[in-house]
PDB file of N, CA and C in Angstrom:
ATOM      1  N   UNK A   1     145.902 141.296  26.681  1.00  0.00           N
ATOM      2  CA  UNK A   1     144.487 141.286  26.977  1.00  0.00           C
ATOM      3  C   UNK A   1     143.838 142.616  26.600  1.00  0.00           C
ATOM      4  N   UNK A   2     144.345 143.563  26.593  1.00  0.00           N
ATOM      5  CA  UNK A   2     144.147 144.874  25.958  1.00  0.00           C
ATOM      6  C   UNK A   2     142.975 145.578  27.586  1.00  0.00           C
ATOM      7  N   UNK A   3     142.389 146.731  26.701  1.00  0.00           N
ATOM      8  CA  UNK A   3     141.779 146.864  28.333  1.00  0.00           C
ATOM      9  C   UNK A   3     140.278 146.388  27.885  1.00  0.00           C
ATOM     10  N   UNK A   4     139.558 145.858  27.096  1.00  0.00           N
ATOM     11  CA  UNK A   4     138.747 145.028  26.713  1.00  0.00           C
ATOM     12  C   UNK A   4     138.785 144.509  27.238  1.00  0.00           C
ATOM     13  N   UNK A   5     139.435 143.316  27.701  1.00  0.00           N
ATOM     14  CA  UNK A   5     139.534 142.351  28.023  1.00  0.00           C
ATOM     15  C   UNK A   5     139.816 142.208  29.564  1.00  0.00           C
ATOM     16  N   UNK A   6     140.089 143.201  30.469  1.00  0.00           N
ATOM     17  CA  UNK A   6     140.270 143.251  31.812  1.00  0.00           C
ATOM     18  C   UNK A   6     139.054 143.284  32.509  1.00  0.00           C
ATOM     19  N   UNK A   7     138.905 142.513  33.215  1.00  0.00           N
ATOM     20  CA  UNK A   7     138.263 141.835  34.337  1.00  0.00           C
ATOM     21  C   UNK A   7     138.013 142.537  35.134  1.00  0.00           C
ATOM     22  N   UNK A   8     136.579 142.867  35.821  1.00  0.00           N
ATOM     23  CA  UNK A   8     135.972 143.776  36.850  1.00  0.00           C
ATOM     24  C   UNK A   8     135.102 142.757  37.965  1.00  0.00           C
ATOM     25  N   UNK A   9     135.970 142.878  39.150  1.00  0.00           N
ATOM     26  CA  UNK A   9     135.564 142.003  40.073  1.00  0.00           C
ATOM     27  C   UNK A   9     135.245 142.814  41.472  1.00  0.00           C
ATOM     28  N   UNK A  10     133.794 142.153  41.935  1.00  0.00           N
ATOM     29  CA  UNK A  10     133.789 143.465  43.114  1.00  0.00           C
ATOM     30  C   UNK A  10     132.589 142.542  44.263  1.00  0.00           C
ATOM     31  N   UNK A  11     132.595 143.316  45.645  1.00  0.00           N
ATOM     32  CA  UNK A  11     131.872 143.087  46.521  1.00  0.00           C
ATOM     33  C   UNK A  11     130.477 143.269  46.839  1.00  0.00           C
ATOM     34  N   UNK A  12     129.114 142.146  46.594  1.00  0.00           N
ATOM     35  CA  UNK A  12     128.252 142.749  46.788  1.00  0.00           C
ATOM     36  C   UNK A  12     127.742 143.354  48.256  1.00  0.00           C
ATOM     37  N   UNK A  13     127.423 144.348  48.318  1.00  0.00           N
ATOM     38  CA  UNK A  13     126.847 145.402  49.455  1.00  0.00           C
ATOM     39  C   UNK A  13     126.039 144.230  50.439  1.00  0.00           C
ATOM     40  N   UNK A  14     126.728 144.275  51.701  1.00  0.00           N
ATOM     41  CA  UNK A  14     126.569 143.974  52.883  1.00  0.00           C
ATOM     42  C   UNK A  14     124.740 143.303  53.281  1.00  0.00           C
ATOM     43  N   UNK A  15     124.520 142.622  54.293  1.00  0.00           N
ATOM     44  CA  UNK A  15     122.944 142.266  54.544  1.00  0.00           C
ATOM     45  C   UNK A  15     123.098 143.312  55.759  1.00  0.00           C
ATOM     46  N   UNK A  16     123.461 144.659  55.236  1.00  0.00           N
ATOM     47  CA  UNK A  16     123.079 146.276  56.208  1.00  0.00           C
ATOM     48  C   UNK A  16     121.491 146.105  56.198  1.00  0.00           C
ATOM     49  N   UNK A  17     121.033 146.592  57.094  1.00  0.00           N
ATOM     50  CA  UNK A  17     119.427 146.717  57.462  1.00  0.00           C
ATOM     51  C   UNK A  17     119.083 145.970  58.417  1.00  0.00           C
ATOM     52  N   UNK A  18     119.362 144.272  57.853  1.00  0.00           N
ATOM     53  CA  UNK A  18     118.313 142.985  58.169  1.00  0.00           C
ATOM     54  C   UNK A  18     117.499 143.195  57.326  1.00  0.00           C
ATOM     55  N   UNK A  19     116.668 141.930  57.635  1.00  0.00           N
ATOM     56  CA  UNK A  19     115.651 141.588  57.029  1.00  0.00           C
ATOM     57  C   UNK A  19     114.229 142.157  57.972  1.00  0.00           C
ATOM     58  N   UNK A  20     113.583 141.929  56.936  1.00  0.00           N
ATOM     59  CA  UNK A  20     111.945 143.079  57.316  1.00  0.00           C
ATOM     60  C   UNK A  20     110.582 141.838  56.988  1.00  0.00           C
ATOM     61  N   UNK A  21     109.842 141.744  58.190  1.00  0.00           N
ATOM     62  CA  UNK A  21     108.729 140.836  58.192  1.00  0.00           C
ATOM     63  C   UNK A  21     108.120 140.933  57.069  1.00  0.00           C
ATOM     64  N   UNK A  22     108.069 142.189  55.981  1.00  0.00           N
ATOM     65  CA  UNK A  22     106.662 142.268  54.833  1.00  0.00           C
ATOM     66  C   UNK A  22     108.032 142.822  53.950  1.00  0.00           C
ATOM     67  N   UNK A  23     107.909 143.185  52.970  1.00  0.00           N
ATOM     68  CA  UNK A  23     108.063 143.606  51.388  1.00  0.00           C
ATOM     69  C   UNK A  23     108.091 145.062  51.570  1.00  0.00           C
ATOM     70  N   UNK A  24     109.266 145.829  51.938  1.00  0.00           N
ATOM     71  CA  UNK A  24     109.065 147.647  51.188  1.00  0.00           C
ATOM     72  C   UNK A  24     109.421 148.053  50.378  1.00  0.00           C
ATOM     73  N   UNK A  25     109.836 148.801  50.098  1.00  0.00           N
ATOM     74  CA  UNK A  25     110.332 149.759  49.204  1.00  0.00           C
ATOM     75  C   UNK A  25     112.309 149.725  50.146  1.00  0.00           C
ATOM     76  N   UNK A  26     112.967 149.514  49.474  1.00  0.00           N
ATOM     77  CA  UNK A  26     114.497 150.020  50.469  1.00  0.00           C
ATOM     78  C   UNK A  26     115.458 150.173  49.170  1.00  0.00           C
ATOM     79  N   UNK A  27     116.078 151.442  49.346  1.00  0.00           N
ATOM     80  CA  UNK A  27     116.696 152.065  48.649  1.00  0.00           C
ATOM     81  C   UNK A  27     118.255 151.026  48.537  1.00  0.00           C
ATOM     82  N   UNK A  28     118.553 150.518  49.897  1.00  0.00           N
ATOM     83  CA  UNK A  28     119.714 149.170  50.118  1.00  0.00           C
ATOM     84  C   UNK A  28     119.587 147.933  49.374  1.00  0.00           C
ATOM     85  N   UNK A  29     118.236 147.738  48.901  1.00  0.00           N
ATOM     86  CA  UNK A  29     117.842 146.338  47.935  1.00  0.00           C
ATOM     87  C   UNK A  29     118.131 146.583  46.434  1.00  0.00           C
ATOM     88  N   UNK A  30     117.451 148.108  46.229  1.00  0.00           N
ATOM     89  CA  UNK A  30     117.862 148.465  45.026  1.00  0.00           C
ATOM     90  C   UNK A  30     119.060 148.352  44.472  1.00  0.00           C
ATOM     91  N   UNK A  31     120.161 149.095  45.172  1.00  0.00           N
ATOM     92  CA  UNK A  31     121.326 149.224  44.971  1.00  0.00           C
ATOM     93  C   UNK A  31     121.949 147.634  45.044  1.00  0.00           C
ATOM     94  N   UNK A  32     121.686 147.130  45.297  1.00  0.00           N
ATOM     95  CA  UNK A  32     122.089 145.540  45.319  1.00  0.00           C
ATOM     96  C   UNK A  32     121.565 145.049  44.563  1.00  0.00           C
ATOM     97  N   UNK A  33     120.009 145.139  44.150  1.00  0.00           N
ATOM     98  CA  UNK A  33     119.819 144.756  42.448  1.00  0.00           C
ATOM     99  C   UNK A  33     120.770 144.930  41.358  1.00  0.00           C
ATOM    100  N   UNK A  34     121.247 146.229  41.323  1.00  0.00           N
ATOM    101  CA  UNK A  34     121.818 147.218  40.686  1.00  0.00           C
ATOM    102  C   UNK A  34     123.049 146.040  40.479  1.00  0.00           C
ATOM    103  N   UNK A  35     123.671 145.887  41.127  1.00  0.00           N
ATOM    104  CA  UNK A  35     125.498 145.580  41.665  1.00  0.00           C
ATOM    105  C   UNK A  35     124.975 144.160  40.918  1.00  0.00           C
ATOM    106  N   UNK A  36     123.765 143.208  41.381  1.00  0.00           N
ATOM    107  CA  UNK A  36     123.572 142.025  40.385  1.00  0.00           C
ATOM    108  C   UNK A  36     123.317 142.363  38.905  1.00  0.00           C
ATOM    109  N   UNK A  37     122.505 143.501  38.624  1.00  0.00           N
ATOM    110  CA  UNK A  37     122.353 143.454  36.866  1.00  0.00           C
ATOM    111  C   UNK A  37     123.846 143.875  36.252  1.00  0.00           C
ATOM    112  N   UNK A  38     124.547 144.196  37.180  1.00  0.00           N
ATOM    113  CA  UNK A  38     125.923 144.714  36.378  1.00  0.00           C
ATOM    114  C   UNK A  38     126.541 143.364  35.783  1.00  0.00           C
ATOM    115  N   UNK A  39     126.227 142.305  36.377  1.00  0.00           N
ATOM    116  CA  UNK A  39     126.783 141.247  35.870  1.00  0.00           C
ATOM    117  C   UNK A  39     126.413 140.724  34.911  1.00  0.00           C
ATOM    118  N   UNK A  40     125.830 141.047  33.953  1.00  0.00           N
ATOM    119  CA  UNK A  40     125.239 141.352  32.462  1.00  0.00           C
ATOM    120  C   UNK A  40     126.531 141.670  31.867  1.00  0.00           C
ATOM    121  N   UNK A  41     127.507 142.282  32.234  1.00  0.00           N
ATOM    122  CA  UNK A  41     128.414 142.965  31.351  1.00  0.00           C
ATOM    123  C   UNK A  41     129.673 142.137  31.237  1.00  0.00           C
ATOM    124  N   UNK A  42     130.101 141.711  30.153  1.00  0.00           N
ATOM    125  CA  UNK A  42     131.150 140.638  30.061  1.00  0.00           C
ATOM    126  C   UNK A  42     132.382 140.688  30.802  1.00  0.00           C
ATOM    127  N   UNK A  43     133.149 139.624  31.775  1.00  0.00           N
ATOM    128  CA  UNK A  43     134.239 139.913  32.511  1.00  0.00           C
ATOM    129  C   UNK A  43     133.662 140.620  33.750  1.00  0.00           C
ATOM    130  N   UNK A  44     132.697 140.132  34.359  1.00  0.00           N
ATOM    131  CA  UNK A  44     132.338 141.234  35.721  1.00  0.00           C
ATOM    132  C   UNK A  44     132.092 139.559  36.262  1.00  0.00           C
ATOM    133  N   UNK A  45     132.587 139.976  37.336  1.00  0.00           N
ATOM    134  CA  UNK A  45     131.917 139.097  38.882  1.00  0.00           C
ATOM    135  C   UNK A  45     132.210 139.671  40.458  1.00  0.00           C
ATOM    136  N   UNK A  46     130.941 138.892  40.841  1.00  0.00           N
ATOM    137  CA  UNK A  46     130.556 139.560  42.124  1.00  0.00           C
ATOM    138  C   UNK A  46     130.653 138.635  43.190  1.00  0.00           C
ATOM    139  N   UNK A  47     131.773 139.106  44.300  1.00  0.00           N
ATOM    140  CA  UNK A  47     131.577 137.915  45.316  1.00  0.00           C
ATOM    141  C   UNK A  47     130.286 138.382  46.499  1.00  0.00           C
ATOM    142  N   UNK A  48     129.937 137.361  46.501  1.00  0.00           N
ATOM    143  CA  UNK A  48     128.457 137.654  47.491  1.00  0.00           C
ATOM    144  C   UNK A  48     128.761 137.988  48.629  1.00  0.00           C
ATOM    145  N   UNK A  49     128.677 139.057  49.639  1.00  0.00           N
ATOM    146  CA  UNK A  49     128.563 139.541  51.131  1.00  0.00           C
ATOM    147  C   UNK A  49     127.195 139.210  51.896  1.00  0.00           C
ATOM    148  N   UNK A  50     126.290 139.205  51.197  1.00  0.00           N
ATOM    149  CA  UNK A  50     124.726 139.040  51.799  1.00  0.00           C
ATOM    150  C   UNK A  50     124.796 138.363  53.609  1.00  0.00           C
ATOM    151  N   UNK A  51     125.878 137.716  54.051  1.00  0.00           N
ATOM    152  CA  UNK A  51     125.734 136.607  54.825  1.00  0.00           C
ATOM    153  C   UNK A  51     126.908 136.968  55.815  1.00  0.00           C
ATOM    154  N   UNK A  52     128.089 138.678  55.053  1.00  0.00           N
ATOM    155  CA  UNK A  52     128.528 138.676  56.631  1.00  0.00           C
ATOM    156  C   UNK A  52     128.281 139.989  56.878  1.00  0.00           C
ATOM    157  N   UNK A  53     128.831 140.122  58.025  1.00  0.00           N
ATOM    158  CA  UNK A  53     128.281 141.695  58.804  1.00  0.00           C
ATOM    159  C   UNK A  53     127.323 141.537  59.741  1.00  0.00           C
ATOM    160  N   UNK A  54     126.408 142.599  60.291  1.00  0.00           N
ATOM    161  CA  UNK A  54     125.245 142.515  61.097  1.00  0.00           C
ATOM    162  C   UNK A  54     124.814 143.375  60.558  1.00  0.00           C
ATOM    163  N   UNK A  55     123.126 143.537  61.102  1.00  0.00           N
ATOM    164  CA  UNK A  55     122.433 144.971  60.260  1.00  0.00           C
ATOM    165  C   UNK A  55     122.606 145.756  60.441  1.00  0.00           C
ATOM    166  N   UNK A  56     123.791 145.827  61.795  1.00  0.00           N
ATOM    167  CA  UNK A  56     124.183 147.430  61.691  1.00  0.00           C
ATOM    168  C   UNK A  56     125.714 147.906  61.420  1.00  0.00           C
ATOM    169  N   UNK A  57     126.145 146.540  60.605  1.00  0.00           N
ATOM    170  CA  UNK A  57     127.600 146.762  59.891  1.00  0.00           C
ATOM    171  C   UNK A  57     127.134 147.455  58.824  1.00  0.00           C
ATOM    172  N   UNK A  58     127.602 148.524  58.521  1.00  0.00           N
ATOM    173  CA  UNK A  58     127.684 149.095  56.737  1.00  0.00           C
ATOM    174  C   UNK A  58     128.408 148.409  55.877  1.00  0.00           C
ATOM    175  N   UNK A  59     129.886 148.014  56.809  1.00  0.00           N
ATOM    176  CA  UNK A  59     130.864 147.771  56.296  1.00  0.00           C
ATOM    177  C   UNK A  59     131.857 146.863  57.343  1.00  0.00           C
ATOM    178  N   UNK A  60     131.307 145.453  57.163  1.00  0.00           N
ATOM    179  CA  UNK A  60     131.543 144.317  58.397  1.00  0.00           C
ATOM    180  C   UNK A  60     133.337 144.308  58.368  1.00  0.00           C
ATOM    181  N   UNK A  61     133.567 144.016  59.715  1.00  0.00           N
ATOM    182  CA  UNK A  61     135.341 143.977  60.341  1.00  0.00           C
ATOM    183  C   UNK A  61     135.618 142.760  59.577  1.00  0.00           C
ATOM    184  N   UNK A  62     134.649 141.278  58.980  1.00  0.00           N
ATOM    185  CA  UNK A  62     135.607 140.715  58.704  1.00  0.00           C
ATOM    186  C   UNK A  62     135.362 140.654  57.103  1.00  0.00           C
ATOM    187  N   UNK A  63     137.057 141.229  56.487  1.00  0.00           N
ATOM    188  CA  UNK A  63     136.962 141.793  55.161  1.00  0.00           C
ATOM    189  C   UNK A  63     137.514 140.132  54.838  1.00  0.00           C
ATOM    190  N   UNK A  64     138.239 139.220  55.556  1.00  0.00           N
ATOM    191  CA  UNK A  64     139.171 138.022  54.691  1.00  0.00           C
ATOM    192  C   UNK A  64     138.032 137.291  53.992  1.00  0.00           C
ATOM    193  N   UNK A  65     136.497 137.023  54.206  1.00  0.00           N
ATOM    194  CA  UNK A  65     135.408 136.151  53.991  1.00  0.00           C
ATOM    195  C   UNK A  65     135.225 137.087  51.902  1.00  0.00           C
ATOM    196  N   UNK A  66     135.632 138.343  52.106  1.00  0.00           N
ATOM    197  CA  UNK A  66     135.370 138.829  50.899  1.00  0.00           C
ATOM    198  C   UNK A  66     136.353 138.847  50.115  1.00  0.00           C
ATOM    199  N   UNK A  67     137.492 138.962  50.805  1.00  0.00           N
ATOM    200  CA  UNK A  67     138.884 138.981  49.819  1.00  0.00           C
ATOM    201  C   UNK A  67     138.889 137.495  49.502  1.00  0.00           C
ATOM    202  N   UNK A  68     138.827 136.764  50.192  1.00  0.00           N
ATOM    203  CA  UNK A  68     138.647 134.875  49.926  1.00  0.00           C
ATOM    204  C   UNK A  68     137.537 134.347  48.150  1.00  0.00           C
ATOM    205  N   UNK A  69     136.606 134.911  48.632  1.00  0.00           N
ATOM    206  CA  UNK A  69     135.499 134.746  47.422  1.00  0.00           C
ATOM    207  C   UNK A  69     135.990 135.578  46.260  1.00  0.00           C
ATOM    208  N   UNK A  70     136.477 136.940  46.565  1.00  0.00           N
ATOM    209  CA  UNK A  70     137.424 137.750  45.055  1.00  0.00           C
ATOM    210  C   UNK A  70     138.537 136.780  44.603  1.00  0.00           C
ATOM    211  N   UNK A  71     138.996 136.302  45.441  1.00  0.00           N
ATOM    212  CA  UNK A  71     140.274 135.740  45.163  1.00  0.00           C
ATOM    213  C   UNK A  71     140.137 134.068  44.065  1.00  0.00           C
ATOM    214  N   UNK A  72     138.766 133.722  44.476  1.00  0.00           N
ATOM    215  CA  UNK A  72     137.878 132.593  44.331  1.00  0.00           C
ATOM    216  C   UNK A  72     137.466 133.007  42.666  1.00  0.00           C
ATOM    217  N   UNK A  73     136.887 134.110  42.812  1.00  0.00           N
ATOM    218  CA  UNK A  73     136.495 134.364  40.995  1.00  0.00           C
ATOM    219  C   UNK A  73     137.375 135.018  40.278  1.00  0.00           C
ATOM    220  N   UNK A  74     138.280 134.957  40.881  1.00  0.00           N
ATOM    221  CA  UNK A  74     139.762 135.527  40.031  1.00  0.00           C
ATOM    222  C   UNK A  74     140.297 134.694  39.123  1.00  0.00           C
ATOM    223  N   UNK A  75     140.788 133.448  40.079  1.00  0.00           N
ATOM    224  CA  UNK A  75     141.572 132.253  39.595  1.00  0.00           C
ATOM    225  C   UNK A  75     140.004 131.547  38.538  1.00  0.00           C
ATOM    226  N   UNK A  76     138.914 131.610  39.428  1.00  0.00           N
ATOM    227  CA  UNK A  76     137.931 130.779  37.766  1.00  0.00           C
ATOM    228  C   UNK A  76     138.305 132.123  36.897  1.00  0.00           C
ATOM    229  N   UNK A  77     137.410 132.975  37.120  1.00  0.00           N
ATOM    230  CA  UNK A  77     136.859 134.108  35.530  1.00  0.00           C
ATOM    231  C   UNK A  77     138.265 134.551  34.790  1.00  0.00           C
ATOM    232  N   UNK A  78     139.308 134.566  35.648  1.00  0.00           N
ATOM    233  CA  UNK A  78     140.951 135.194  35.210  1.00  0.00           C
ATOM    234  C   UNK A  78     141.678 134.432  34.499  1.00  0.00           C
ATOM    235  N   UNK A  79     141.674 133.253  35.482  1.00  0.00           N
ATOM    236  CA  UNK A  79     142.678 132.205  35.334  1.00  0.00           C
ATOM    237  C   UNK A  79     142.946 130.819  34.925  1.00  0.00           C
ATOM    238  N   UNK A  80     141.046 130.964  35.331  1.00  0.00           N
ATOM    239  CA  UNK A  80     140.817 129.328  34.100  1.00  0.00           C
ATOM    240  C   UNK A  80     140.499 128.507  35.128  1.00  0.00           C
ATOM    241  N   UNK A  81     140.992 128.378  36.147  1.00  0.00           N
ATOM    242  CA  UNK A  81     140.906 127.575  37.578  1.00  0.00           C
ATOM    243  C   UNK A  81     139.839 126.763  37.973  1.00  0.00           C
ATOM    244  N   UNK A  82     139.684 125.573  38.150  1.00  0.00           N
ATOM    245  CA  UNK A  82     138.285 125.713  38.859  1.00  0.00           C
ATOM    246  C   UNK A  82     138.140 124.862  39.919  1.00  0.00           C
ATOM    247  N   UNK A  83     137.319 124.529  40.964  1.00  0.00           N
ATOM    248  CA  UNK A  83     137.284 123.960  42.295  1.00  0.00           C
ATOM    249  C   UNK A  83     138.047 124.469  43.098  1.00  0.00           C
ATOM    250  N   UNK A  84     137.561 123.590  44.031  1.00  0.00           N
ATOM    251  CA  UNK A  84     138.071 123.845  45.567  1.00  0.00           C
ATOM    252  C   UNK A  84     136.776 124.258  46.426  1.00  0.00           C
TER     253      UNK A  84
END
């Protein structure tokens, strides 16, 4: 596969904050834009976090919901796999 060809798979950043009644400016949305436009770049996927943690997890206790979904775009984007 050469290193071309190796696969970059990663966690998007937590729903840290909550959500906000109006539209601001948050430096936490950006950076999560960010982590989605990377997936522009061939061989990248992102398993979605948006949905565990609380707003005042940075970094939520339950990691198996993220290792599950990596493990999920491994076997498709890696391995060819698909369903379930």
């Amino acid at each position: 596969m050469g290193r071309r060809g190796f696969p970059f798979l990663y966690v998007q950043l937590s729903g840290f904050l909550g959500r906000r009644p109006q539209p601001e400016e948050s430096r936490w949305a950006e950076l999560r834009e960010a982590q989605s436009q990377a997936l522009a770049t061939p061989k990248t996927g992102m398993a979605v976090s948006a949905d565990t943690g609380g707003e005042h997890e940075m970094h939520p206790a339950d990691k198996q919901d993220a290792g599950h979904r990596l493990a999920l775009l491994a076997e498709s984007q890696v391995y060819g796999k698909s369903g379930r």
